[in-house]
Protein backbone atom coordinates (compact mmCIF):
# COMPACT_ATOMS: atom_id res chain seq x y z
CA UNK A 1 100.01 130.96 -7.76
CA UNK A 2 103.48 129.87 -8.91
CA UNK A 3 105.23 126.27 -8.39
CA UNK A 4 107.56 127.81 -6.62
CA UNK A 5 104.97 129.69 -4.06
CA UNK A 6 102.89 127.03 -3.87
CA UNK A 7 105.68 124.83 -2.69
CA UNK A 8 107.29 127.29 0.23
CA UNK A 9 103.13 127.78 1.22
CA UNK A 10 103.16 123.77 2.22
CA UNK A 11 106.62 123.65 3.27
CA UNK A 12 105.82 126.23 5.78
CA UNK A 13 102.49 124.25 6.71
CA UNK A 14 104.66 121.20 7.19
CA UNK A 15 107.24 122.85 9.12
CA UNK A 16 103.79 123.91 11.46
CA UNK A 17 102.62 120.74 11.15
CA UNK A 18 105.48 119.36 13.62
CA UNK A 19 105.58 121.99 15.53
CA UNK A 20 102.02 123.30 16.42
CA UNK A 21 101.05 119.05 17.00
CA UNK A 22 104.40 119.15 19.45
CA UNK A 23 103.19 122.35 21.33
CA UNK A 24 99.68 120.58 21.67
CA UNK A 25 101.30 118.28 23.75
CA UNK A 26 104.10 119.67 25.62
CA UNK A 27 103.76 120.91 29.58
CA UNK A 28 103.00 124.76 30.08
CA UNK A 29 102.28 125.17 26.38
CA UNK A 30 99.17 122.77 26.02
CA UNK A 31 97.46 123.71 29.18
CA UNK A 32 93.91 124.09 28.84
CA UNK A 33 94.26 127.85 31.14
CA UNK A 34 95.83 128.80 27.82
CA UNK A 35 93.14 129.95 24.88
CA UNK A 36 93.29 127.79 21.80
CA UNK A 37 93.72 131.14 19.32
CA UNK A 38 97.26 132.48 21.72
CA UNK A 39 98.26 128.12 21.46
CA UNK A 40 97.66 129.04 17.89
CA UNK A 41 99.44 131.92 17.38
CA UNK A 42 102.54 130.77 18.72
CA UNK A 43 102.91 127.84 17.11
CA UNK A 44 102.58 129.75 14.46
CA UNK A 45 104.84 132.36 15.21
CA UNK A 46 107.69 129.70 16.27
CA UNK A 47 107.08 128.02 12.88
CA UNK A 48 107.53 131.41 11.10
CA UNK A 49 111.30 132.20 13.32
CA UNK A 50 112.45 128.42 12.78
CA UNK A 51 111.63 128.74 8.92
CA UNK A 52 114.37 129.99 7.29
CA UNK A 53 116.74 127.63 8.53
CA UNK A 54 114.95 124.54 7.56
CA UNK A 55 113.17 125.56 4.39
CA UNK A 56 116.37 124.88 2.33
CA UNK A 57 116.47 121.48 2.78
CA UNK A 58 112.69 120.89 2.47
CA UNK A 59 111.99 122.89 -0.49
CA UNK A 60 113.70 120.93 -2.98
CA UNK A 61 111.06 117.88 -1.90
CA UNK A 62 108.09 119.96 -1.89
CA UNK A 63 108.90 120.65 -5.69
CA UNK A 64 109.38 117.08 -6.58
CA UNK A 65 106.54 115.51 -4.72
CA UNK A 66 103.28 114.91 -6.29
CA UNK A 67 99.64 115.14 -4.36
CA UNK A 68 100.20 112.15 -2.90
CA UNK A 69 103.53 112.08 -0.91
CA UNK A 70 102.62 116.15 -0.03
CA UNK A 71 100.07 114.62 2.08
CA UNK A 72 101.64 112.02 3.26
CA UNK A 73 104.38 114.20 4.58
CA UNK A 74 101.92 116.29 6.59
CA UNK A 75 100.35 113.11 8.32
CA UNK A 76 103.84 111.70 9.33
CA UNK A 77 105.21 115.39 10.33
CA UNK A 78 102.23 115.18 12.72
CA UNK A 79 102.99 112.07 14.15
CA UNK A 80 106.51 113.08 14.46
CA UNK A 81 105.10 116.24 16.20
CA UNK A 82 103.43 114.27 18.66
CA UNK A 83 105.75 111.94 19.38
CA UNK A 84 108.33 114.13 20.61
CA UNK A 85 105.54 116.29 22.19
CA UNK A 86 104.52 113.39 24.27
CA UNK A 87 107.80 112.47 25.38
CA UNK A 88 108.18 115.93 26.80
CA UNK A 89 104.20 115.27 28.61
CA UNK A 90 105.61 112.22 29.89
CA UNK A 91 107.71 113.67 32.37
CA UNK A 92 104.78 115.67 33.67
CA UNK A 93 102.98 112.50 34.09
CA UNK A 94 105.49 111.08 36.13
CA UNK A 95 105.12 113.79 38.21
CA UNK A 96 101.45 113.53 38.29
CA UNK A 97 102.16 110.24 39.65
CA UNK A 98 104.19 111.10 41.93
CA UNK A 99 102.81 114.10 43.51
CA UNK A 100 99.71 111.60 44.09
CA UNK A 101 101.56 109.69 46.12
CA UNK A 102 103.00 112.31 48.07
CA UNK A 103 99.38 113.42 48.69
CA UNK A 104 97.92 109.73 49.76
CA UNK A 105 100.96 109.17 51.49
CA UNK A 106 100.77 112.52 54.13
CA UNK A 107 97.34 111.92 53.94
CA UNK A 108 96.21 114.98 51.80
CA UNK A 109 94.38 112.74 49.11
CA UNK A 110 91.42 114.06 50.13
CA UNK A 111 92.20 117.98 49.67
CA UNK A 112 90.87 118.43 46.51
CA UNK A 113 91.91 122.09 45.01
CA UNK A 114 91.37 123.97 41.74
CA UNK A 115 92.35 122.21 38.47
CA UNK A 116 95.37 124.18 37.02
CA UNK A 117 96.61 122.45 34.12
CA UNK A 118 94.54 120.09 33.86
CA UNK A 119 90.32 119.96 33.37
CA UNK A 120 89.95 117.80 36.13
CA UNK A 121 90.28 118.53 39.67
CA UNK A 122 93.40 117.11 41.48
CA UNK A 123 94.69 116.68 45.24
CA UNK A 124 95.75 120.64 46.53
CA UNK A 125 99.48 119.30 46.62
CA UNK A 126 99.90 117.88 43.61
CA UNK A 127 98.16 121.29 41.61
CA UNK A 128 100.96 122.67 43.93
CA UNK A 129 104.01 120.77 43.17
CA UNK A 130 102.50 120.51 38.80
CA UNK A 131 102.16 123.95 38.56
CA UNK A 132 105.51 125.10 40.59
CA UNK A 133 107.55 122.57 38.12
CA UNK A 134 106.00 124.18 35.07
CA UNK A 135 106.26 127.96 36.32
CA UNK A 136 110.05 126.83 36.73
CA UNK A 137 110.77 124.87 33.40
CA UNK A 138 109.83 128.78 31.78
CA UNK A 139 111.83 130.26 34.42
CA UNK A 140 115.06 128.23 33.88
CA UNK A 141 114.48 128.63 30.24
CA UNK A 142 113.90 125.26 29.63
CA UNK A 143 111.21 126.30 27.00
CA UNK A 144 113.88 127.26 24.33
CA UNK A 145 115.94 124.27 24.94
CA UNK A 146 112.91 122.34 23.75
CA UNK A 147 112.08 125.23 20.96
CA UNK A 148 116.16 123.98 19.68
CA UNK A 149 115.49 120.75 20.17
CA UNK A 150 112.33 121.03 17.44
CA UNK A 151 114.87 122.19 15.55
CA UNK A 152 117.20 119.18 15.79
CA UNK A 153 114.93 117.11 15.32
CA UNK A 154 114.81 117.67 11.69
CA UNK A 155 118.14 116.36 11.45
CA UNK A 156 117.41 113.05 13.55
CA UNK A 157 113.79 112.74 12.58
CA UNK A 158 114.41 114.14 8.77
CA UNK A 159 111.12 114.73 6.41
CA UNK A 160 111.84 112.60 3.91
CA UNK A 161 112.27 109.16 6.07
CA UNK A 162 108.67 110.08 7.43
CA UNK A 163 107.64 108.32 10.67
CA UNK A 164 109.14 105.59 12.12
CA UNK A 165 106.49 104.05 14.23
CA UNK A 166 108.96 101.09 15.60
CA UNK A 167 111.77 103.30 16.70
CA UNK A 168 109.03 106.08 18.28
CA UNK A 169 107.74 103.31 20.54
CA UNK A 170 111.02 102.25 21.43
CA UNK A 171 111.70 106.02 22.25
CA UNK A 172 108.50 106.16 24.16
CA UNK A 173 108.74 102.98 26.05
CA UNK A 174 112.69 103.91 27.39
CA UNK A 175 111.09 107.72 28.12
CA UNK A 176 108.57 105.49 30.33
CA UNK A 177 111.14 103.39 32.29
CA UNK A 178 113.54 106.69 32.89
CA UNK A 179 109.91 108.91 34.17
CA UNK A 180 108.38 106.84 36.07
CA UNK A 181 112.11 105.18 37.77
CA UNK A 182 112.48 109.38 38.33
CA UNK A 183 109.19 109.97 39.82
CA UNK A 184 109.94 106.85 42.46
CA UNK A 185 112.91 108.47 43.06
CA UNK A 186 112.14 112.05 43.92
CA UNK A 187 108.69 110.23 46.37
CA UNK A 188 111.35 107.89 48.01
CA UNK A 189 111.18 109.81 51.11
CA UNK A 190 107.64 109.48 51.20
CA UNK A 191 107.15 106.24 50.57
CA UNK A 192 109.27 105.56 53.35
CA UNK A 193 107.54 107.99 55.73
CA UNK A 194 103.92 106.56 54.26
CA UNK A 195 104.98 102.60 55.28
CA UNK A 196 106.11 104.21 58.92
CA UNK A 197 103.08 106.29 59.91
CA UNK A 198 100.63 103.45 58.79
CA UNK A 199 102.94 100.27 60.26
CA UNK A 200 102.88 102.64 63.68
CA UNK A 201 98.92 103.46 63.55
CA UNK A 202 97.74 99.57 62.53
CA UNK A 203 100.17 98.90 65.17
CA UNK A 204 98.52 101.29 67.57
CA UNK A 205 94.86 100.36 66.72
CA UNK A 206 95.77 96.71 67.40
CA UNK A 207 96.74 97.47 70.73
CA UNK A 208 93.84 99.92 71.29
CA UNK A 209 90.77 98.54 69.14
CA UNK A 210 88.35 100.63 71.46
CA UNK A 211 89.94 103.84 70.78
CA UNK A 212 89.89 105.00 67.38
CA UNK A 213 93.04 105.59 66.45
CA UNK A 214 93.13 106.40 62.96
CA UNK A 215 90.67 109.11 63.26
CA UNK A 216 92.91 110.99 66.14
CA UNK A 217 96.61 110.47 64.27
CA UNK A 218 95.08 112.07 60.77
CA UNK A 219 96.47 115.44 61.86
CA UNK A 220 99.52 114.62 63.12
CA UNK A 221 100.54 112.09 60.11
CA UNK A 222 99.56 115.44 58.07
CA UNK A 223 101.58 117.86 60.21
CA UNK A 224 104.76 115.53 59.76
CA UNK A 225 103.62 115.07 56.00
CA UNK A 226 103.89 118.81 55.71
CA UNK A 227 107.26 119.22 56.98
CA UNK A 228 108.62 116.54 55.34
CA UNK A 229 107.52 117.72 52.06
CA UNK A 230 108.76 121.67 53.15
CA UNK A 231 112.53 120.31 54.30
CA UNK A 232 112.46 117.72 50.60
CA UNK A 233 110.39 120.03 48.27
CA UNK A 234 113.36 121.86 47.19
CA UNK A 235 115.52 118.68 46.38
CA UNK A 236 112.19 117.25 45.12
CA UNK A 237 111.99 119.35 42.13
CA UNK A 238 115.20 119.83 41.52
CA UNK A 239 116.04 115.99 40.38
CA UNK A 240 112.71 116.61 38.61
CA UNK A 241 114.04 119.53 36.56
CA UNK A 242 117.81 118.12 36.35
CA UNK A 243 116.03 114.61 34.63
CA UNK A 244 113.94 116.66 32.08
CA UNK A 245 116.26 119.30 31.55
CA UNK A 246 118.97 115.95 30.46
CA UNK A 247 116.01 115.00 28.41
CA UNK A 248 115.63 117.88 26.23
CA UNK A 249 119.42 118.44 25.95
CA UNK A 250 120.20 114.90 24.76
CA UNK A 251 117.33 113.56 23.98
């Protein structure tokens, strides 16, 4: 095998290296519904289409690097891959959060349903609410917005500075602030509605202690949870999609 081979083989590697440990992380792509050989195969297959535009400038530094720096190039590109892959899985955490909320707050905490993107089994609402936002991210094309932004990142994040671990926590800690100030947000109205109902029932059961009162309102806090959530849902993930879709754009 030539130099010259040798060094497009690892450049491409390296260039899949960011990518593929990205994708691991990212919502929709890393679910674990998803088998790990298709995961594979696109992150391959992205690496592959994004190639020729970013080979020329890593080429020349394949060829110069010894044994050494090659491999400490892949380690960084990985952590770069990761860090930008969990900035994007931070948003879906927020909503996580917040959809858990929702749940404890119209008293659905308890409804546990099937596990959709994640392995362990979550509140019916919040599988609900998780899997609607990612269905949509794909729908609204969001998906190649963050497939460009890999690209860009190459410019911002180039190969040759390697990984920053300072400014990636800075990154990571102003991604958590923005999330988790966004997922407050968007469960405002049920927060609200959650101190109500349960100010109004403790209020009840003190003036009632023989009648249990907690017990008889469950279905009605429910029923009002319910159509709060059907008149806010749409606004609900709609801030949600307008905050990550600013993300990916500028971030």
């Amino acid at each position: 095998m030539t130099e010259e081979m040798t060094a497009t083989i690892l450049s491409l590697f390296l260039i899949f290296c960011r990518i593929g440990s990205c994708l691991m992380l990212l919502p929709g792509y890393s679910s674990v519904r998803i088998p790990t050989q298709i995961r594979l195969f696109v992150a391959f297959s992205i690496s592959l289409a994004v190639s020729p535009g970013i080979l020329p400038d890593m080429l020349p530094l394949m060829r110069e690097a010894g044994d050494d720096v090659r491999l400490q190039m892949i380690v960084t590109e990985i952590l770069n891959g990761m860090l930008i892959g969990l900035l994007g899985r931070v948003f879906m955490i927020a909503l996580q959060f917040s959809a858990n909320f929702l749940a404890n707050a119209i008293g659905m905490g308890q409804a546990i349903g099937s596990p959709i993107d994640e392995s362990e089994p979550a509140p019916a609402v919040v599988s609900l609410i998780t899997m609607t936002a990612t269905v949509l991210v794909f729908s609204l094309n969001l998906h190649v917005e963050i497939l460009r932004a890999l690209v860009a990142s190459y410019s911002a994040m180039p190969v040759a500075l390697g990984f920053a671990p300072r400014t990636g926590l800075v990154a990571l800690t102003d991604n958590l602030d923005q999330t988790f100030h966004l997922g407050l947000r968007i469960a405002s109205p049920f927060v609200i509605y959650g101190v109500i109902v349960n100010f109004a029932i403790g209020l009840a059961n003190k003036m009632t202690p023989q009648i249990p009162i907690y017990f008889i309102s469950m279905p009605f806090v429910i029923a009002g949870g319910l159509v709060l959530l059907a008149y806010s849902i749409g606004d609900y993930l709609t801030i949600f999609l307008a905050g990550f879709q600013q993300w990916v754009i500028n971030g």
